[in-house]
Protein backbone atom coordinates (compact mmCIF):
# COMPACT_ATOMS: atom_id res chain seq x y z
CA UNK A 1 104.22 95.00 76.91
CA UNK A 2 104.18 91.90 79.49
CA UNK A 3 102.76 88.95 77.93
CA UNK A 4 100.03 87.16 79.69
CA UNK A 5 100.38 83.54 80.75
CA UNK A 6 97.51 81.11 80.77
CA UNK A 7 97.21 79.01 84.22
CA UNK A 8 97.11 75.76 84.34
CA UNK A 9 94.79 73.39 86.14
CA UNK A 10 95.69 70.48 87.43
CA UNK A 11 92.78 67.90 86.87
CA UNK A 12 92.85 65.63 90.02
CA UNK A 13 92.18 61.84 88.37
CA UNK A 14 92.63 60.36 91.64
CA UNK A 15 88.74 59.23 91.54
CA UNK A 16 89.42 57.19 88.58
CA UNK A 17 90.69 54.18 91.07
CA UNK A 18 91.56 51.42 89.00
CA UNK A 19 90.72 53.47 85.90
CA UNK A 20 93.71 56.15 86.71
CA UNK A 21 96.83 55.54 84.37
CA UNK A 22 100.59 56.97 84.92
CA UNK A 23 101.62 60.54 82.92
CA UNK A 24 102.11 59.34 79.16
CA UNK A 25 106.29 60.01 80.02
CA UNK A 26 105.82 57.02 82.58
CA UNK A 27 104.09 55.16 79.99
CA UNK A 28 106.83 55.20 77.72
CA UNK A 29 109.50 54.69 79.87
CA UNK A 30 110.72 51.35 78.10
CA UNK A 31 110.74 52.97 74.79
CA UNK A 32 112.78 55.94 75.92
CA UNK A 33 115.20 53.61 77.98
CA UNK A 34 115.69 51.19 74.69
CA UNK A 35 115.63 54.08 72.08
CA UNK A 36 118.07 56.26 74.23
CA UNK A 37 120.32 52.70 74.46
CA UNK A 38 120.11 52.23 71.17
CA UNK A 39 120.59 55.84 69.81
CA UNK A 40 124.02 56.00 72.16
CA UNK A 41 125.49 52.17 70.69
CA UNK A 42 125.03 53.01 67.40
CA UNK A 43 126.29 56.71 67.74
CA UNK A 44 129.60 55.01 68.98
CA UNK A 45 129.42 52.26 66.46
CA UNK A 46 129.67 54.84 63.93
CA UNK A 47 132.03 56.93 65.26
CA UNK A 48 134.49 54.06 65.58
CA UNK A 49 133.10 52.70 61.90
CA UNK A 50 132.38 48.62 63.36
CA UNK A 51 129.71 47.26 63.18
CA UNK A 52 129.61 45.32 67.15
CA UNK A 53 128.76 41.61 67.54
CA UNK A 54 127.11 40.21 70.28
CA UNK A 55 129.27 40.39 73.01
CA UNK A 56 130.42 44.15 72.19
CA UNK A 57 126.65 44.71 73.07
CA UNK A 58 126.37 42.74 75.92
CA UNK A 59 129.38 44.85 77.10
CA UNK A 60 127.57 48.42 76.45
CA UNK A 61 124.76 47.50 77.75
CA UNK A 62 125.90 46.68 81.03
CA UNK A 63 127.75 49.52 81.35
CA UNK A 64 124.10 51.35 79.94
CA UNK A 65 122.83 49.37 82.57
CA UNK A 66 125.01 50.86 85.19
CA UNK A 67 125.07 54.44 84.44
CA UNK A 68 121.08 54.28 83.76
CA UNK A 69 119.68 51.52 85.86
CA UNK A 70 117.56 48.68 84.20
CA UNK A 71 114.36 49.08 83.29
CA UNK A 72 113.06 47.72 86.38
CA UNK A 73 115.12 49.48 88.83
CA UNK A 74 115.69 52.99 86.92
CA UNK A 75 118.35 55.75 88.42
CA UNK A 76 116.63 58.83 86.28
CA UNK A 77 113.48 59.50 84.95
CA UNK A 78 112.17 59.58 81.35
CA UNK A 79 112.35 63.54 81.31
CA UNK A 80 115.97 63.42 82.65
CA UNK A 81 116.83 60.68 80.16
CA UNK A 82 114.90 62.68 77.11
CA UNK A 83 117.40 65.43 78.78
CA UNK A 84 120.38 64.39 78.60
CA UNK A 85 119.29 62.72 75.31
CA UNK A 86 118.97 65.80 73.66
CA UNK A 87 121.82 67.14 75.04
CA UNK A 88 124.44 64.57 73.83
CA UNK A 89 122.05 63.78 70.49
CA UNK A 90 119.69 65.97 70.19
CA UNK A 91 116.58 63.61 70.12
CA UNK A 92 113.89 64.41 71.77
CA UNK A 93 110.73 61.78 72.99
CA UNK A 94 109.22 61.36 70.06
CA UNK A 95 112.66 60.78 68.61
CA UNK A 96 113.40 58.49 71.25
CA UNK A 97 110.21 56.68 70.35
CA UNK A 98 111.08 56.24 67.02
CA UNK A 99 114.08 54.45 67.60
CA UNK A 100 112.78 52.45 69.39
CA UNK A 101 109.75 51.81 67.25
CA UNK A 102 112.05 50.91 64.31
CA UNK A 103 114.11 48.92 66.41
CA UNK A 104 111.03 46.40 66.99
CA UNK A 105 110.35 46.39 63.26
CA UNK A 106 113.86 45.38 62.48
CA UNK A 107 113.37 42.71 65.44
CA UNK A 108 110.37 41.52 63.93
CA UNK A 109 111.26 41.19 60.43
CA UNK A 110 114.85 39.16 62.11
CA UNK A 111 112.59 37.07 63.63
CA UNK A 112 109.81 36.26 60.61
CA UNK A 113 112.89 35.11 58.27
């Protein structure tokens, strides 16, 4: 028995003008950028059991910075990065997102002492 598929509409926004905001992937760009960053240093951190200073970050992250692009100027997009995220540590967005989320908290909290 074939199974039916439900078709999709596409809702055209583009009358929203100034109203119209990017696809909620776009939105969180930053947080999938920093959370897949962060996911990969401490995934090597603990496979070589250091914990890295300052400069051993500094050093990852430009090489992050060269394999991904920086924020600004990206080389993928947040569904190839959520891709190949899952693929080398299988976390998806909303993985990625929380990362990054407690990230900021621990940032925070470094920053209120």
């Amino acid at each position: 028995m074939a199974t039916r598929t439900k078709k999709v509409s596409l809702i055209d926004d583009n009358a929203m003008g100034i109203y119209k905001i990017a696809d909620y992937n776009e939105r969180k760009f930053k947080a999938v950028y920093y959370g897949l960053q962060e996911t990969w240093g401490k995934t090597i951190q603990a496979q070589s059991q250091t914990n890295w200073n300052k400069t051993q970050w500094d050093t990852f992250k430009a090489r992050f910075i060269a394999t991904f692009g920086s924020v600004e100027n990206p080389k993928y997009s947040v569904q190839e990065m959520v891709d190949y995220s899952i693929k080398h540590f299988n976390k998806g967005l909303e993985e990625l997102l929380e990362v990054n989320k407690r990230t900021w908290l621990q940032r925070e909290r470094l920053l209120a002492k």
